[in-house]
C-alpha atoms as a PDB file:
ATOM      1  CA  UNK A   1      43.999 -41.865  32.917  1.00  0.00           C
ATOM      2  CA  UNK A   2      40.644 -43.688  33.165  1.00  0.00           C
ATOM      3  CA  UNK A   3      38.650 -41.011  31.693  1.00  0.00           C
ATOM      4  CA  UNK A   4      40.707 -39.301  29.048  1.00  0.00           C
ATOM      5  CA  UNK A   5      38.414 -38.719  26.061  1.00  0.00           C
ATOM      6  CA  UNK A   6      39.263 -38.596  22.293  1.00  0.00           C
ATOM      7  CA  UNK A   7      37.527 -36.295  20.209  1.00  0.00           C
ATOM      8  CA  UNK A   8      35.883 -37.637  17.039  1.00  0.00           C
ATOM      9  CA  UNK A   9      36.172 -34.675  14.988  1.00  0.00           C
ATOM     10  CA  UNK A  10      32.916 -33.508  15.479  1.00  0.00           C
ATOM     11  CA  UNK A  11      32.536 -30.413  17.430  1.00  0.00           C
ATOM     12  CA  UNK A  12      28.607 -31.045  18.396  1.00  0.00           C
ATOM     13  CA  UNK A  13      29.477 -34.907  19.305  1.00  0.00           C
ATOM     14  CA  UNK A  14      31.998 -33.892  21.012  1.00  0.00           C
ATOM     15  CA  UNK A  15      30.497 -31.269  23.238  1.00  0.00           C
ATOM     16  CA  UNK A  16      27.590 -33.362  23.501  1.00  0.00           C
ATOM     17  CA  UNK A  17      30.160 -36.280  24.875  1.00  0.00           C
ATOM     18  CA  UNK A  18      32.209 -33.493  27.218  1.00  0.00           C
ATOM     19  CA  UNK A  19      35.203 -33.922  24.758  1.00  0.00           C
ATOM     20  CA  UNK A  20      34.692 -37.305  23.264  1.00  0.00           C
ATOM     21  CA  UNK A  21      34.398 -40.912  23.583  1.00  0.00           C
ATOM     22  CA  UNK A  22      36.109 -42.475  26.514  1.00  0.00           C
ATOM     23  CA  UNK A  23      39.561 -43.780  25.574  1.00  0.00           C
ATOM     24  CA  UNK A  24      38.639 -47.224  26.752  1.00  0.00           C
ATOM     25  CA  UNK A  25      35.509 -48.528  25.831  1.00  0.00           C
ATOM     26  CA  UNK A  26      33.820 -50.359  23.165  1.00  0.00           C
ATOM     27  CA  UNK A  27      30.734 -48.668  21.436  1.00  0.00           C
ATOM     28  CA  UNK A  28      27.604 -50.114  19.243  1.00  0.00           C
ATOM     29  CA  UNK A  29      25.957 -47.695  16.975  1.00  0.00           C
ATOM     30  CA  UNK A  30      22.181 -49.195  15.622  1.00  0.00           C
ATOM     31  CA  UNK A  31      19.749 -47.745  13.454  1.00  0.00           C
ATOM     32  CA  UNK A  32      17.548 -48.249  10.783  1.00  0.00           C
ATOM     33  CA  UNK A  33      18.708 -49.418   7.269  1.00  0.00           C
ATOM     34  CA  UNK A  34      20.257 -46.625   5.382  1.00  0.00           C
ATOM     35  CA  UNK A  35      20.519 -44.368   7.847  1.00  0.00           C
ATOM     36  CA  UNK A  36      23.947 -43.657   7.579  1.00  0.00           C
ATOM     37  CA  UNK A  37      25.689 -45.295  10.008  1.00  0.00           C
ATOM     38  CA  UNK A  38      28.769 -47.167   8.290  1.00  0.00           C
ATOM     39  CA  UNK A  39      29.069 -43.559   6.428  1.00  0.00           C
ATOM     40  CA  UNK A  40      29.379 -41.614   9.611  1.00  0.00           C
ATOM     41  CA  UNK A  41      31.511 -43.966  11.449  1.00  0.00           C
ATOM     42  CA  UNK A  42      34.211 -44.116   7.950  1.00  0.00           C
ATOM     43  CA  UNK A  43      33.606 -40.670   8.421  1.00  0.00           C
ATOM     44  CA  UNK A  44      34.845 -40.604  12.416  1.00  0.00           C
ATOM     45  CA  UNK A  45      37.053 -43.110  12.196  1.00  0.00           C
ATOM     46  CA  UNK A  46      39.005 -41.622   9.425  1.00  0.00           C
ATOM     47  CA  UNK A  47      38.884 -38.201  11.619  1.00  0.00           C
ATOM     48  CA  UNK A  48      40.158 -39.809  14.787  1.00  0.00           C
ATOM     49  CA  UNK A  49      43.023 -41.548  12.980  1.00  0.00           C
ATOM     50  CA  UNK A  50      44.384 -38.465  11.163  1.00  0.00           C
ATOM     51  CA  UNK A  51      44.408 -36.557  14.873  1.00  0.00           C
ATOM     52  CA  UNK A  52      46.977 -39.406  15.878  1.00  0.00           C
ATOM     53  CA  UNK A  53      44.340 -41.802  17.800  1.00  0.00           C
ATOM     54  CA  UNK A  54      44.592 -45.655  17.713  1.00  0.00           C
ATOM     55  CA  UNK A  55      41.151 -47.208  16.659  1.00  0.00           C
ATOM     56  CA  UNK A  56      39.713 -50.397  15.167  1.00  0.00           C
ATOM     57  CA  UNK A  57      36.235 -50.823  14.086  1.00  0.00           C
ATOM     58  CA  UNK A  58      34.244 -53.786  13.401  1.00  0.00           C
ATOM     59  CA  UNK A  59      30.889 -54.225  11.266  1.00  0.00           C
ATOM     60  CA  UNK A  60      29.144 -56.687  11.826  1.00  0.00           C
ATOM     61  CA  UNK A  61      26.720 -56.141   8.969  1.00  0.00           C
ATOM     62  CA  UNK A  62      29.187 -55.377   6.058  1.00  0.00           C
ATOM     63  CA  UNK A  63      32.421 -56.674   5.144  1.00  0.00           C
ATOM     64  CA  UNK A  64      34.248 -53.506   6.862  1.00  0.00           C
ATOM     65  CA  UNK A  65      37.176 -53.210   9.324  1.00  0.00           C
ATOM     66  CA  UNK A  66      39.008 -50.744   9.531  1.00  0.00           C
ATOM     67  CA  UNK A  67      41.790 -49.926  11.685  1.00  0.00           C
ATOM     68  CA  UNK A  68      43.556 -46.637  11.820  1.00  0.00           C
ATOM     69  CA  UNK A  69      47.462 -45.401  12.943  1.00  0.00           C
END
């Protein structure tokens, strides 16, 4: 299905995103410095791969990949 979604793990994202991100798709996330961005996305990623969902994320700022399940 095209537009199945994938919940993140967080309720308010979630329902803000009508269930979650798009299964297929590629997202950037930008911000300031310190802002918390590599913490929230650790934070999602880890969340998503515990509910069973395939994921892979790139920075391209830090030395982090991780990919999950």
């Amino acid at each position: 299905m095209l537009n199945e979604k994938l919940p993140t793990g967080f309720k308010k994202l979630d329902q803000l995103l009508e269930g979650g991100l798009n299964k297929i798709g590629c997202y950037y996330l930008a911000s300031e410095q310190k802002a918390g961005k590599s913490s929230f996305v650790r934070k999602m990623v880890f969340q998503m791969a515990s509910m069973g969902t395939k994921i892979c994320v790139m920075d391209l700022e830090e030395d982090f990949i991780v990919t999950g399940k």
